[in-house]
PDB file of N, CA and C in Angstrom:
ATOM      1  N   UNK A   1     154.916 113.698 151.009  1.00  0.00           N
ATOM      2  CA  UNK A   1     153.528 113.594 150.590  1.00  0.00           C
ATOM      3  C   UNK A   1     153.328 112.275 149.856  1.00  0.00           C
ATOM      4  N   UNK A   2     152.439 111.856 150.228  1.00  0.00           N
ATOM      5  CA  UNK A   2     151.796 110.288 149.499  1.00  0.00           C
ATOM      6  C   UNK A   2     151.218 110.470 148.228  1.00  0.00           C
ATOM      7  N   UNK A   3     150.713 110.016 147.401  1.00  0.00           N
ATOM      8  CA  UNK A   3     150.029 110.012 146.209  1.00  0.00           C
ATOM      9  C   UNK A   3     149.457 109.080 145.868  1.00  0.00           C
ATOM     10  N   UNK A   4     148.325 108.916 145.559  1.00  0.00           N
ATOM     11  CA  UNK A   4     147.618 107.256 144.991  1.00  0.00           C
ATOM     12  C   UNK A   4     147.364 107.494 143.503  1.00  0.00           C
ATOM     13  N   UNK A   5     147.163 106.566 142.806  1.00  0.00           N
ATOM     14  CA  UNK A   5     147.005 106.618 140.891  1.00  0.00           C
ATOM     15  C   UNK A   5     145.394 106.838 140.989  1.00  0.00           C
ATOM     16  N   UNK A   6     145.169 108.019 140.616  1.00  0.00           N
ATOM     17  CA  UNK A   6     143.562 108.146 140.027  1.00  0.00           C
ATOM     18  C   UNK A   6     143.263 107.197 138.515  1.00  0.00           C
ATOM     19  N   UNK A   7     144.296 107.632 137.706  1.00  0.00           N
ATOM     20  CA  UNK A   7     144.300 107.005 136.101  1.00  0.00           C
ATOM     21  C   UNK A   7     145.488 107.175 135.600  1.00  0.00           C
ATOM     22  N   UNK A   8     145.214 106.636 134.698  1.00  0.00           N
ATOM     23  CA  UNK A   8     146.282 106.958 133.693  1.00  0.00           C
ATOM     24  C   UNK A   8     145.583 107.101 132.006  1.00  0.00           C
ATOM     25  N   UNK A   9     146.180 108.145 131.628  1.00  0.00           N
ATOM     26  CA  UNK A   9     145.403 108.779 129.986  1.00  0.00           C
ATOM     27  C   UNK A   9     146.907 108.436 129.095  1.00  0.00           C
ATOM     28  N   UNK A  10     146.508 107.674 128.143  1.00  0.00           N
ATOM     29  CA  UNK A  10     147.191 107.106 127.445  1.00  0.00           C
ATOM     30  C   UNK A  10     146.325 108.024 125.778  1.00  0.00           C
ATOM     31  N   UNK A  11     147.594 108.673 125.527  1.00  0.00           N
ATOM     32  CA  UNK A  11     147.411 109.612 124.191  1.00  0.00           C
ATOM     33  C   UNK A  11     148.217 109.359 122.929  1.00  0.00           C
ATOM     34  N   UNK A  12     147.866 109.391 121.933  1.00  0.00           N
ATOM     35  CA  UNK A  12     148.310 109.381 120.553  1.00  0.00           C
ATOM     36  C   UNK A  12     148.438 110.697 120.112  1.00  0.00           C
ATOM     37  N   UNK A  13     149.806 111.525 120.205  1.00  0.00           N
ATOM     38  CA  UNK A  13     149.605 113.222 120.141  1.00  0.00           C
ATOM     39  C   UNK A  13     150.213 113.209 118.963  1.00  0.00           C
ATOM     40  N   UNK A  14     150.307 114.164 117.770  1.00  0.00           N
ATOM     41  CA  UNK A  14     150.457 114.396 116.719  1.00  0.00           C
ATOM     42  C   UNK A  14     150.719 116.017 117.022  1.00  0.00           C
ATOM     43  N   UNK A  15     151.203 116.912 116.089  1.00  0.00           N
ATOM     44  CA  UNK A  15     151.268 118.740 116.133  1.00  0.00           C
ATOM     45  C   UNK A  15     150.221 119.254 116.416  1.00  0.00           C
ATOM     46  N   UNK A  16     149.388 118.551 116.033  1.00  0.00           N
ATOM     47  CA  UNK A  16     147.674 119.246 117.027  1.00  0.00           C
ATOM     48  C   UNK A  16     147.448 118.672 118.261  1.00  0.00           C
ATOM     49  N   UNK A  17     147.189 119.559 119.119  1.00  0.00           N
ATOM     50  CA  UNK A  17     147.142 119.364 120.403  1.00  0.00           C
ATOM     51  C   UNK A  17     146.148 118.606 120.756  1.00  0.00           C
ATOM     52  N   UNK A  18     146.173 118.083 121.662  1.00  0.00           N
ATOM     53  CA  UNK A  18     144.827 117.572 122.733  1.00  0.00           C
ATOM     54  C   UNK A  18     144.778 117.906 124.299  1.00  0.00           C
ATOM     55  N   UNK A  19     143.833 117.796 124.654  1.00  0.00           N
ATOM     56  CA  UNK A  19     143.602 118.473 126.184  1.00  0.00           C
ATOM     57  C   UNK A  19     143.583 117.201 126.900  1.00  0.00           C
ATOM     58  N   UNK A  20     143.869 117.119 128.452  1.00  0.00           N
ATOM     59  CA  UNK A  20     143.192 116.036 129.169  1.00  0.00           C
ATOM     60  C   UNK A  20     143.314 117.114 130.263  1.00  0.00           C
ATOM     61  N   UNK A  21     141.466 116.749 130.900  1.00  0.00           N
ATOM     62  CA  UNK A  21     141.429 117.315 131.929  1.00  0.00           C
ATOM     63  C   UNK A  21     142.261 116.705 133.476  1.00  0.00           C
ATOM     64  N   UNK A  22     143.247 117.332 133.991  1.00  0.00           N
ATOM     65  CA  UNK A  22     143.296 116.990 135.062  1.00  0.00           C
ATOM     66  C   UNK A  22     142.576 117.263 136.176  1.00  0.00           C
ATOM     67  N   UNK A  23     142.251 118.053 136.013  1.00  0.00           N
ATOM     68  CA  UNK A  23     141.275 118.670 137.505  1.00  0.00           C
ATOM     69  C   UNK A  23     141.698 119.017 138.628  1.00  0.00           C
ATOM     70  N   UNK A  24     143.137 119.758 138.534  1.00  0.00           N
ATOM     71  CA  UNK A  24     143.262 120.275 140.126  1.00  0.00           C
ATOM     72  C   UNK A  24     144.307 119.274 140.660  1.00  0.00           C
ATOM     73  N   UNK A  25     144.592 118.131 140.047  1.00  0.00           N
ATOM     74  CA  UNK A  25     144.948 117.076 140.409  1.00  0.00           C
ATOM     75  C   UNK A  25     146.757 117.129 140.008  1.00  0.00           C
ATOM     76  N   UNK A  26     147.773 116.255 140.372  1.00  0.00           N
ATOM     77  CA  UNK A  26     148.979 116.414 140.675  1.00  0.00           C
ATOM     78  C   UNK A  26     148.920 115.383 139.385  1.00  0.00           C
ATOM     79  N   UNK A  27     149.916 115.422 138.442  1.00  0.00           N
ATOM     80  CA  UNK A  27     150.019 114.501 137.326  1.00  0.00           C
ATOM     81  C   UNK A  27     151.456 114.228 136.431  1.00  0.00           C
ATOM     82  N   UNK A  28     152.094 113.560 136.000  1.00  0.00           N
ATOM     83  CA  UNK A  28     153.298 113.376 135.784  1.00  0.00           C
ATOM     84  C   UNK A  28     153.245 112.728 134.282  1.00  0.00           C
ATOM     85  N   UNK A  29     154.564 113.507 133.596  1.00  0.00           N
ATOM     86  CA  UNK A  29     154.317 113.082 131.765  1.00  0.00           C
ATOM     87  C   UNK A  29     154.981 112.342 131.314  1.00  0.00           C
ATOM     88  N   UNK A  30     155.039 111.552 130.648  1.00  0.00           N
ATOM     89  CA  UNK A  30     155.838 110.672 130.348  1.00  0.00           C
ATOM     90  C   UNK A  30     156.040 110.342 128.306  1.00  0.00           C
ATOM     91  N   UNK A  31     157.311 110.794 128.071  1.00  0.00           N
ATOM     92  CA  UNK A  31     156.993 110.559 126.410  1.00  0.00           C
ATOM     93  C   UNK A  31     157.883 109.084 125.993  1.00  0.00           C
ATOM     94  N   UNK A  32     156.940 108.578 125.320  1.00  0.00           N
ATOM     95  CA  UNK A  32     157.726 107.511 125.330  1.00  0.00           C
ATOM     96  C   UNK A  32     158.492 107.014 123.356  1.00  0.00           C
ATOM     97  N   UNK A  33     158.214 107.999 122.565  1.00  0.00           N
ATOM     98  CA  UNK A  33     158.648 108.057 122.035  1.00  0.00           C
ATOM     99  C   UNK A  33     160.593 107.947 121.709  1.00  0.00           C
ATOM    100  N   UNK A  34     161.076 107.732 120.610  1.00  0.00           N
ATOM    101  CA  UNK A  34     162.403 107.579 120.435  1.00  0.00           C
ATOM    102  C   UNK A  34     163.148 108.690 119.577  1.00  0.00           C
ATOM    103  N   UNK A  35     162.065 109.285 119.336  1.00  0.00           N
ATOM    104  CA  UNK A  35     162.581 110.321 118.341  1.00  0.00           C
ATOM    105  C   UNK A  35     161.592 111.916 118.378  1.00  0.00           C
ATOM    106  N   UNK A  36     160.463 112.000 119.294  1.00  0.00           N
ATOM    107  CA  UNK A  36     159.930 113.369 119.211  1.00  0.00           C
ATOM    108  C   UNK A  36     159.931 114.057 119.859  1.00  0.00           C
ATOM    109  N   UNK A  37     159.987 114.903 119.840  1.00  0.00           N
ATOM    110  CA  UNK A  37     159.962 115.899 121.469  1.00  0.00           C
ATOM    111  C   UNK A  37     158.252 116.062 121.986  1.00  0.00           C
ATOM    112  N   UNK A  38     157.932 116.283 122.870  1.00  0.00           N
ATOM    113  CA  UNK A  38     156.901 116.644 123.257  1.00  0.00           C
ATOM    114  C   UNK A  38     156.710 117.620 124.063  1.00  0.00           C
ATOM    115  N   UNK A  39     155.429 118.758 124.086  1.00  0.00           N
ATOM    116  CA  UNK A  39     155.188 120.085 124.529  1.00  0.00           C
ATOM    117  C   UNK A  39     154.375 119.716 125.315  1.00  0.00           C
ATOM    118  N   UNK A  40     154.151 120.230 126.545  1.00  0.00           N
ATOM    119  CA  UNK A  40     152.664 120.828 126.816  1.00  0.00           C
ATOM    120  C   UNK A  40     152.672 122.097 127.737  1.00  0.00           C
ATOM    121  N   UNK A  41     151.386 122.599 128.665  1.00  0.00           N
ATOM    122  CA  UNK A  41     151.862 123.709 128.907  1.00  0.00           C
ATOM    123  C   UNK A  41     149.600 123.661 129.473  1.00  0.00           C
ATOM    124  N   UNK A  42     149.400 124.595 130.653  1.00  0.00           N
ATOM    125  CA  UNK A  42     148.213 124.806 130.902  1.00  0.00           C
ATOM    126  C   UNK A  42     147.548 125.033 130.287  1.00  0.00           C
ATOM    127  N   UNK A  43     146.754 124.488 129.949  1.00  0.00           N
ATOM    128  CA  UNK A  43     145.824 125.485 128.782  1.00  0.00           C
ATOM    129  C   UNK A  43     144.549 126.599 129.083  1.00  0.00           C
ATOM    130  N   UNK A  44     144.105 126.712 130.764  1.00  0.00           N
ATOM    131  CA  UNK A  44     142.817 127.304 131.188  1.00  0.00           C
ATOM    132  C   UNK A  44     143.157 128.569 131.185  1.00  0.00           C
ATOM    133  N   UNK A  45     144.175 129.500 131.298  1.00  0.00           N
ATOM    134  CA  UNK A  45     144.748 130.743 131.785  1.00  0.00           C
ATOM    135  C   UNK A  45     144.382 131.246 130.142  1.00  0.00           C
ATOM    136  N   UNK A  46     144.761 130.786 128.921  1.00  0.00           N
ATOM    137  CA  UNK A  46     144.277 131.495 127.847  1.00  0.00           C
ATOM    138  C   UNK A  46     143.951 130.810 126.742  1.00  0.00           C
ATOM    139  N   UNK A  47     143.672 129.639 127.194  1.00  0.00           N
ATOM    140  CA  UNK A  47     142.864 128.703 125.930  1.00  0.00           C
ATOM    141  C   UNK A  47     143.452 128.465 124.869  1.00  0.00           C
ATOM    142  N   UNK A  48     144.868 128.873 124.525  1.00  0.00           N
ATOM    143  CA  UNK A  48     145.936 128.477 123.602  1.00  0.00           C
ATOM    144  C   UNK A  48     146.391 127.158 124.127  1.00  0.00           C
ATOM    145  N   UNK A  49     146.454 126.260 122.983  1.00  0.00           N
ATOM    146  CA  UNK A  49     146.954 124.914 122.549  1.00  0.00           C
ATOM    147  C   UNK A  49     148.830 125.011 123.336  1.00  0.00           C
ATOM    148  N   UNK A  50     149.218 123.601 123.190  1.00  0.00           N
ATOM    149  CA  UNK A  50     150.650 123.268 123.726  1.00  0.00           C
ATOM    150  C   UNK A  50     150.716 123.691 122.208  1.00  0.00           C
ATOM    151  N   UNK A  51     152.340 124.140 121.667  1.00  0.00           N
ATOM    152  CA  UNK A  51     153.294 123.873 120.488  1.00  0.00           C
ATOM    153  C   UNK A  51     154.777 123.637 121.006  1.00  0.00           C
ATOM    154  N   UNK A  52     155.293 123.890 119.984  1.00  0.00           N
ATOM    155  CA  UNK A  52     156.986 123.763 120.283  1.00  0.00           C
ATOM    156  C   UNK A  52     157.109 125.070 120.191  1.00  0.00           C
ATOM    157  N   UNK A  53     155.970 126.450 120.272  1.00  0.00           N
ATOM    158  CA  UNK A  53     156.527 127.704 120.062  1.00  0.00           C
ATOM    159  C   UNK A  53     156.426 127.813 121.941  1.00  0.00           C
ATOM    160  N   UNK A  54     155.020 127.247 122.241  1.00  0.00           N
ATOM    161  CA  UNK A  54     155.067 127.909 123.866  1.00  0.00           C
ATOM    162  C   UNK A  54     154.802 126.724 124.829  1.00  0.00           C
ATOM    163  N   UNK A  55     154.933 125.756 124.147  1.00  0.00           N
ATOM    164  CA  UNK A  55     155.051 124.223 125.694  1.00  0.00           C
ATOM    165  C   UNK A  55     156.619 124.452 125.901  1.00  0.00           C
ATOM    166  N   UNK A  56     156.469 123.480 127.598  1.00  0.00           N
ATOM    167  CA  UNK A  56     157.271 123.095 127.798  1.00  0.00           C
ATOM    168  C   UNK A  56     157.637 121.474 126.870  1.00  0.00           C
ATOM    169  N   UNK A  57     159.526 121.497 127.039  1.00  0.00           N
ATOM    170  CA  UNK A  57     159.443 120.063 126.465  1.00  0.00           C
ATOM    171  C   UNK A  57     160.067 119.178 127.154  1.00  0.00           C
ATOM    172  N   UNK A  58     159.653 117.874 126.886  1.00  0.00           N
ATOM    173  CA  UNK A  58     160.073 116.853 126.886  1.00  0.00           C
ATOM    174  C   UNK A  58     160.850 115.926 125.895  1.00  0.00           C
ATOM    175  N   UNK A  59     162.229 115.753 125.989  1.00  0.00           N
ATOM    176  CA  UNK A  59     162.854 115.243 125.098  1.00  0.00           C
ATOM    177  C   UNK A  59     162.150 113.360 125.634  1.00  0.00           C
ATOM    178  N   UNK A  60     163.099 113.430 123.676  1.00  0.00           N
ATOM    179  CA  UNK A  60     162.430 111.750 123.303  1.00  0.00           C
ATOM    180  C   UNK A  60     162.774 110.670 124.717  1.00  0.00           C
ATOM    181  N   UNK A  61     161.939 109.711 125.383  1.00  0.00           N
ATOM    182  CA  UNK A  61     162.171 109.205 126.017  1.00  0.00           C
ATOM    183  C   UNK A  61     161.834 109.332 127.391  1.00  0.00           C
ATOM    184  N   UNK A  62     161.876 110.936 127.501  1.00  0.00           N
ATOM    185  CA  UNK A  62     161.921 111.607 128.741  1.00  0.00           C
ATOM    186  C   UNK A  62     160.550 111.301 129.888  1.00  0.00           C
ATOM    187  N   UNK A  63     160.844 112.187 130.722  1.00  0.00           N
ATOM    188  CA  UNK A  63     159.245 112.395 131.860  1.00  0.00           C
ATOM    189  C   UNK A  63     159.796 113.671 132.673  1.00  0.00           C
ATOM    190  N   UNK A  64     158.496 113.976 133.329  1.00  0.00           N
ATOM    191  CA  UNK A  64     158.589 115.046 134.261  1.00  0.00           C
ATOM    192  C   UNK A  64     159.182 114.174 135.479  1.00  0.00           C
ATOM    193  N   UNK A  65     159.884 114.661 136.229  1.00  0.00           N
ATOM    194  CA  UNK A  65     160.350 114.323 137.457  1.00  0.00           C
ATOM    195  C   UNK A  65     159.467 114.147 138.904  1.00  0.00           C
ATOM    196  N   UNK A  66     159.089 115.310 138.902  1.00  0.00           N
ATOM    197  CA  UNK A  66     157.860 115.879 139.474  1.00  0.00           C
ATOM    198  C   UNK A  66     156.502 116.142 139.698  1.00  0.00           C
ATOM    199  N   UNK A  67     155.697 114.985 140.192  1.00  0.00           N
ATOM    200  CA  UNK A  67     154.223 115.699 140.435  1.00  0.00           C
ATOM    201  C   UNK A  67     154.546 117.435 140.087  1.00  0.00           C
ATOM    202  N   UNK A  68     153.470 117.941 138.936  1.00  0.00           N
ATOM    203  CA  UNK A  68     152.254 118.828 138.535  1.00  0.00           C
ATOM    204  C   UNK A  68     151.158 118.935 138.369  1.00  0.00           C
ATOM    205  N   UNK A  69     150.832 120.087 139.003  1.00  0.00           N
ATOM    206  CA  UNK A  69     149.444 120.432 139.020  1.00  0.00           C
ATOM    207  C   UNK A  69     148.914 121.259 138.087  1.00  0.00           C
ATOM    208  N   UNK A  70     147.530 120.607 137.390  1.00  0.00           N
ATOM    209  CA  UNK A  70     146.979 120.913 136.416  1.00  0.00           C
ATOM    210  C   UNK A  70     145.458 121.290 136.502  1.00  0.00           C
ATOM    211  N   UNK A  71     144.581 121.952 135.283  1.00  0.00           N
ATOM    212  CA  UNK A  71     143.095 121.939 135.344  1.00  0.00           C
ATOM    213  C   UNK A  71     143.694 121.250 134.081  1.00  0.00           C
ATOM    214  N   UNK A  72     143.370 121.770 133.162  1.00  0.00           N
ATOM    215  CA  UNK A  72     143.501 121.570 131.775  1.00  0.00           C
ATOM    216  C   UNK A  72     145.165 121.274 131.058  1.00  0.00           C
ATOM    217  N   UNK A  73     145.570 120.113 130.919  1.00  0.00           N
ATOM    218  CA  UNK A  73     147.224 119.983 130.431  1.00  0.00           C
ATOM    219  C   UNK A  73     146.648 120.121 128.964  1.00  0.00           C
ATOM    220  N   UNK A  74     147.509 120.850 127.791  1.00  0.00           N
ATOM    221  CA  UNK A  74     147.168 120.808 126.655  1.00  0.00           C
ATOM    222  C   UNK A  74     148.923 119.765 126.231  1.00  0.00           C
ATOM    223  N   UNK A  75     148.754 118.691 125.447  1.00  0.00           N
ATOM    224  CA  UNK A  75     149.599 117.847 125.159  1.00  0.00           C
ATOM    225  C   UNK A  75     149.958 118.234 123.233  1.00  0.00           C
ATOM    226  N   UNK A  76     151.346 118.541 123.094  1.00  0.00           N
ATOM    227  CA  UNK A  76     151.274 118.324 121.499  1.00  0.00           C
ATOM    228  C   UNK A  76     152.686 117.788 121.331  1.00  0.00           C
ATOM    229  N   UNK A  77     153.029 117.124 120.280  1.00  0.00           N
ATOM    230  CA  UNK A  77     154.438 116.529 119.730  1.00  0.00           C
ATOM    231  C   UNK A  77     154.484 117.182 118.469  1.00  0.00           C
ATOM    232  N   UNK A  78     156.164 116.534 118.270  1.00  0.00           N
ATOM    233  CA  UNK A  78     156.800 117.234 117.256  1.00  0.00           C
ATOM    234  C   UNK A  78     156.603 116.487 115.823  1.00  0.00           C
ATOM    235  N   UNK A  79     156.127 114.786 116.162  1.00  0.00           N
ATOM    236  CA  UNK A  79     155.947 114.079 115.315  1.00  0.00           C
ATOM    237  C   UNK A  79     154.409 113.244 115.450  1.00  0.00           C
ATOM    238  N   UNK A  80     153.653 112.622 114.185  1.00  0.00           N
ATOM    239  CA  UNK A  80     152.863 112.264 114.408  1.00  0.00           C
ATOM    240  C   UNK A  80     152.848 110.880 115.447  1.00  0.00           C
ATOM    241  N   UNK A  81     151.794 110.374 115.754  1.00  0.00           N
ATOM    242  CA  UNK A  81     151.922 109.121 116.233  1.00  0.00           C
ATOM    243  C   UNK A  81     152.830 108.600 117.617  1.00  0.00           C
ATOM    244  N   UNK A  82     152.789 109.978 118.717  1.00  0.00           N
ATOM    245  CA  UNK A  82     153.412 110.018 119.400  1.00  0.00           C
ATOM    246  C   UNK A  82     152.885 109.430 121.014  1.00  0.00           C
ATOM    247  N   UNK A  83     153.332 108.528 121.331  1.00  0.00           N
ATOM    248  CA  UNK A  83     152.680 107.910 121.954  1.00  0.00           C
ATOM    249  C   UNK A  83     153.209 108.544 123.941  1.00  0.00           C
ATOM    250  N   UNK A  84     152.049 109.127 124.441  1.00  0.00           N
ATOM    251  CA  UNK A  84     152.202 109.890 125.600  1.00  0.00           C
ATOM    252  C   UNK A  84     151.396 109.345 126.378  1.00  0.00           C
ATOM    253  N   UNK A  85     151.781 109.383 127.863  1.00  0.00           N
ATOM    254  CA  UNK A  85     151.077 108.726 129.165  1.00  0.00           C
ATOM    255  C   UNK A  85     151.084 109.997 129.836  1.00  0.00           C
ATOM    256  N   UNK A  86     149.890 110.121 130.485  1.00  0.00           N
ATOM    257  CA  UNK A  86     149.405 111.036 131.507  1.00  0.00           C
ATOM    258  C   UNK A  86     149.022 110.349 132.932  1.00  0.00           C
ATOM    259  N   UNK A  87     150.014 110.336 133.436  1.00  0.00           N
ATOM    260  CA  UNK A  87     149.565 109.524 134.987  1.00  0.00           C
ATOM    261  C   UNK A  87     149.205 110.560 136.384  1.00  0.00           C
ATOM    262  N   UNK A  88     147.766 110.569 136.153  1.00  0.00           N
ATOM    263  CA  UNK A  88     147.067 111.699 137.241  1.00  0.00           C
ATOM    264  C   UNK A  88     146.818 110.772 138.870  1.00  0.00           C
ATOM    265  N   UNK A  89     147.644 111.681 139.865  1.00  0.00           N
ATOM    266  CA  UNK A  89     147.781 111.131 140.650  1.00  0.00           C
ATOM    267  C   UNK A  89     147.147 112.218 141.987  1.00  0.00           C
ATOM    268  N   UNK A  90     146.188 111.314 142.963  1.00  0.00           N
ATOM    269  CA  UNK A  90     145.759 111.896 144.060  1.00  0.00           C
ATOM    270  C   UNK A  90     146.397 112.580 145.259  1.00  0.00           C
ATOM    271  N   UNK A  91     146.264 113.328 146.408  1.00  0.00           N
ATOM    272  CA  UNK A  91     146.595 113.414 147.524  1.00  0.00           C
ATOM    273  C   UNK A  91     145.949 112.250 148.511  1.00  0.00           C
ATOM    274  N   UNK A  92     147.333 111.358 149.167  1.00  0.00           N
ATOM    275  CA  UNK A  92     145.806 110.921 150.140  1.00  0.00           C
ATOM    276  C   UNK A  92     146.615 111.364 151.906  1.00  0.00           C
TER     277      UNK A  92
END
């Protein structure tokens, strides 16, 4: 399968979460931090936030491997000032 770059959402995540809508769309995480872990996890199924109690994580440095598909990604870290890329990518 091919993929083209719709965007890319460039986030400042801290223990409070933030949402970015993906929309249905295939999207890949990337933490670029050196020291935090990072959560996230769907958020449309029950409107609960990412944590480190129920995201998935991403160790410091890390990324998803894999195109995922999302409506709503809820994004949170373990430390403030955590600097996260959301690269939402098309079918073509």
């Amino acid at each position: 399968m091919n993929y083209k770059i719709e965007k890319v959402e460039k986030l400042t995540v801290g223990t409070s979460a933030q949402s970015v809508m993906v929309s249905g769309l295939a999207c890949l995480i990337q933490n670029n931090s050196d020291s935090a872990a990072v959560y996230f996890k769907e958020k449309r199924y029950d409107g609960t936030d990412a944590s480190s109690a129920n995201g998935y994580a991403i160790a410091p440095g890390g990324q998803t491997t894999i195109p995922l598909v999302a409506m709503e990604l809820s994004v949170a870290a373990s430390a403030a000032s955590t600097d996260v890329r959301v690269l939402i990518l098309d079918t073509e």
